[in-house]
N, C-alpha and C. Protein backbone atom coordinates (compact mmCIF):
# COMPACT_ATOMS: atom_id res chain seq x y z
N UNK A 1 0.84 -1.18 0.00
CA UNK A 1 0.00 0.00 0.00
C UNK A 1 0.89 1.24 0.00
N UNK A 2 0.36 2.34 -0.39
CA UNK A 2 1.11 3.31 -0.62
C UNK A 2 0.37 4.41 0.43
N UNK A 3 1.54 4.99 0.94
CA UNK A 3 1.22 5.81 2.07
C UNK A 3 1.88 7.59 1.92
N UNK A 4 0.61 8.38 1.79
CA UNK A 4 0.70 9.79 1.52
C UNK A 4 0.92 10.56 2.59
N UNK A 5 1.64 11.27 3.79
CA UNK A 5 1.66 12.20 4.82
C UNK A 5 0.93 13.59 4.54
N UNK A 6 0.43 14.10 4.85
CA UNK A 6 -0.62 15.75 4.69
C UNK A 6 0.12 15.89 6.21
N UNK A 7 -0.18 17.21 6.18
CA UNK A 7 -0.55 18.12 7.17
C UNK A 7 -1.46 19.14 7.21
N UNK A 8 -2.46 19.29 7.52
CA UNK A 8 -3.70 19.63 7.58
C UNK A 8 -4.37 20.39 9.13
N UNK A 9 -4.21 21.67 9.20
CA UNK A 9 -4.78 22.78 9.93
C UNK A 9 -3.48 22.16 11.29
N UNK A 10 -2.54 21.85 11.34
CA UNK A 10 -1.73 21.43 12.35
C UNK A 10 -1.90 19.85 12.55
N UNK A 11 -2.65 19.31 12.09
CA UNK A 11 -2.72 17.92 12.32
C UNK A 11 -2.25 17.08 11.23
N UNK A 12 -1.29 16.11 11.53
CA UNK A 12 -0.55 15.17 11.03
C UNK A 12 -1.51 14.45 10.39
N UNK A 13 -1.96 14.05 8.93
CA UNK A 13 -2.34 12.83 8.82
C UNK A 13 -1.67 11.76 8.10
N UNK A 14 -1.94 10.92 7.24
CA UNK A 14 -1.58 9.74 6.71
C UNK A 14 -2.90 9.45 5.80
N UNK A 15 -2.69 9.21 4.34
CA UNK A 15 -3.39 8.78 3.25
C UNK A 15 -2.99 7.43 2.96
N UNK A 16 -3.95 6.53 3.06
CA UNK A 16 -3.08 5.12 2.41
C UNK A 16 -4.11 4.45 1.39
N UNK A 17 -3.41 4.19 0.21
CA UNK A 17 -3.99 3.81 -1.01
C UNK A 17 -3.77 2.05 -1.37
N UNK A 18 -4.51 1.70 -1.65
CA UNK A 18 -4.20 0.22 -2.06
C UNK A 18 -3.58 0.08 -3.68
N UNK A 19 -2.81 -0.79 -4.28
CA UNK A 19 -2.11 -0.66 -5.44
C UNK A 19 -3.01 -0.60 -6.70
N UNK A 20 -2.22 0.61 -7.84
CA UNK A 20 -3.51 0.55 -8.44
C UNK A 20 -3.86 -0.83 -9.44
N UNK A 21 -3.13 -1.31 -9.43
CA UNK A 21 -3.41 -2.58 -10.22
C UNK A 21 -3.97 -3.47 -10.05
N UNK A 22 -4.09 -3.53 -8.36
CA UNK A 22 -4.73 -4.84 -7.81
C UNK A 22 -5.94 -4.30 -6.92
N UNK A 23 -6.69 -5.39 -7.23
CA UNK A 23 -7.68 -5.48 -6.22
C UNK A 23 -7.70 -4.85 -4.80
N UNK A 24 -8.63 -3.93 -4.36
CA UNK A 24 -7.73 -3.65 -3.19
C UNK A 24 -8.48 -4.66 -1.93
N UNK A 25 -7.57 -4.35 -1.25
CA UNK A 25 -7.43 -5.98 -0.20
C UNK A 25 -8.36 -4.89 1.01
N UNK A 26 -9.44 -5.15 1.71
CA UNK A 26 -9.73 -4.48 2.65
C UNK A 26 -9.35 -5.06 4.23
N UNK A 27 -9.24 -6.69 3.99
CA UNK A 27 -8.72 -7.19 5.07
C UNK A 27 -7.05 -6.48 5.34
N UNK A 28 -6.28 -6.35 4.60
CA UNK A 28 -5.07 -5.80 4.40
C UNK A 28 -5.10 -4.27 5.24
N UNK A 29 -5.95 -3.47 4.77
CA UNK A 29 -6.13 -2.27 5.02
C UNK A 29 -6.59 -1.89 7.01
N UNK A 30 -7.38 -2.27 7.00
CA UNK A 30 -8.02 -2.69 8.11
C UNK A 30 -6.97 -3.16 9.13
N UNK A 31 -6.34 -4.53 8.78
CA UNK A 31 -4.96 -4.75 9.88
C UNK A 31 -4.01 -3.54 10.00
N UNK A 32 -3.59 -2.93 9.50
CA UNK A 32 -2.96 -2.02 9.08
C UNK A 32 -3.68 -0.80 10.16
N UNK A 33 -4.81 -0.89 10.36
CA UNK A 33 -5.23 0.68 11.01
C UNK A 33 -6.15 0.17 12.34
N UNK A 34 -6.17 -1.70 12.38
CA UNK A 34 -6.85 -1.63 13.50
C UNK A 34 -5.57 -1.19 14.80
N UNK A 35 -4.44 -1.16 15.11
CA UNK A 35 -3.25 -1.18 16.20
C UNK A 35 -4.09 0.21 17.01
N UNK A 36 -4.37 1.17 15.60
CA UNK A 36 -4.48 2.43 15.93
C UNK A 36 -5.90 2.78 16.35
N UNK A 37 -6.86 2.08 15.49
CA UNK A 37 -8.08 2.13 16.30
C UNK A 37 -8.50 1.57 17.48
N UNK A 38 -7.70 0.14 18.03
CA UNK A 38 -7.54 -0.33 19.27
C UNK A 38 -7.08 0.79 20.33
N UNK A 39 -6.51 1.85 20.07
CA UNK A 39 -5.43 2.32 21.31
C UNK A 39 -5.87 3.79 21.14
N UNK A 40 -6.96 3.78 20.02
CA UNK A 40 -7.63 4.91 20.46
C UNK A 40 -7.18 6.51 19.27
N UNK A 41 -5.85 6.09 18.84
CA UNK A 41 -5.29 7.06 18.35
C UNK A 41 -5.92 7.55 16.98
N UNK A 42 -6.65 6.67 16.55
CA UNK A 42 -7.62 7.03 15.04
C UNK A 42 -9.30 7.09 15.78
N UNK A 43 -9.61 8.15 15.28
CA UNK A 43 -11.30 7.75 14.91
C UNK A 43 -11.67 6.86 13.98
N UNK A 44 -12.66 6.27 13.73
CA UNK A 44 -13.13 5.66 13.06
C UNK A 44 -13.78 6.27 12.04
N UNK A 45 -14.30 7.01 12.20
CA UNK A 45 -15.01 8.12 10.89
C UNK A 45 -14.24 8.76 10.24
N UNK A 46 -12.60 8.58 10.95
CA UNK A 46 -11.61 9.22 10.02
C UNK A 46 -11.39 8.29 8.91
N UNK A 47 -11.78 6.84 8.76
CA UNK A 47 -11.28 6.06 7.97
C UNK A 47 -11.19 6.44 6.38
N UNK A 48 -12.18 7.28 6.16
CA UNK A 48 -13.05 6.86 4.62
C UNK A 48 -12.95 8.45 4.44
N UNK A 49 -13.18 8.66 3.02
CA UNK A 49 -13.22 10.48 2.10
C UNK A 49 -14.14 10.04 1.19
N UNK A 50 -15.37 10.89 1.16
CA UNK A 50 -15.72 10.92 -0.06
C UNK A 50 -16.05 12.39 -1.29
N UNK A 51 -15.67 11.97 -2.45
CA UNK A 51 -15.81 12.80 -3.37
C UNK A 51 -16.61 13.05 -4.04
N UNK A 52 -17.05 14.45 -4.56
CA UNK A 52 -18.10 14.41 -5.70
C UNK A 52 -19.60 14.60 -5.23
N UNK A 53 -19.82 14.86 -4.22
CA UNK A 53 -21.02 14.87 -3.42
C UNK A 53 -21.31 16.33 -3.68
N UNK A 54 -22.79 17.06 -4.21
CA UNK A 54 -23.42 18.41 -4.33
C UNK A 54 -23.23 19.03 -2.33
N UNK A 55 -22.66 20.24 -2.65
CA UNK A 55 -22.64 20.53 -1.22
C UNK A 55 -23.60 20.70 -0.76
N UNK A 56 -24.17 20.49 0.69
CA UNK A 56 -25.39 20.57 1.63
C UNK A 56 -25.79 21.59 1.64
């Protein structure tokens, strides 16, 4: 997986993309970010972005 760093209004984040060629693996993804959702350090609603949506 490929992993993007931002910094965003002072807060550190992390973008991670699955390869574009392959299938992306969600079990893969998931291990990868449960350490951090266990211990508290991710939200969970931070997981996901979506695009393209008419603004509210």
């Amino acid at each position: 997986m490929t992993t993007v760093p931002e910094k965003r209004f002072g807060e550190e984040l992390v973008h991670v993309y699955p390869p574009i060629q392959a299938e992306p693996d969600w079990g893969a993804f998931f291990r990868a970010v449960d350490p951090f959702l266990f211990d508290g350090s991710i939200q969970p609603g931070r997981l996901g972005q979506v695009w393209g949506l008419p603004p509210s």
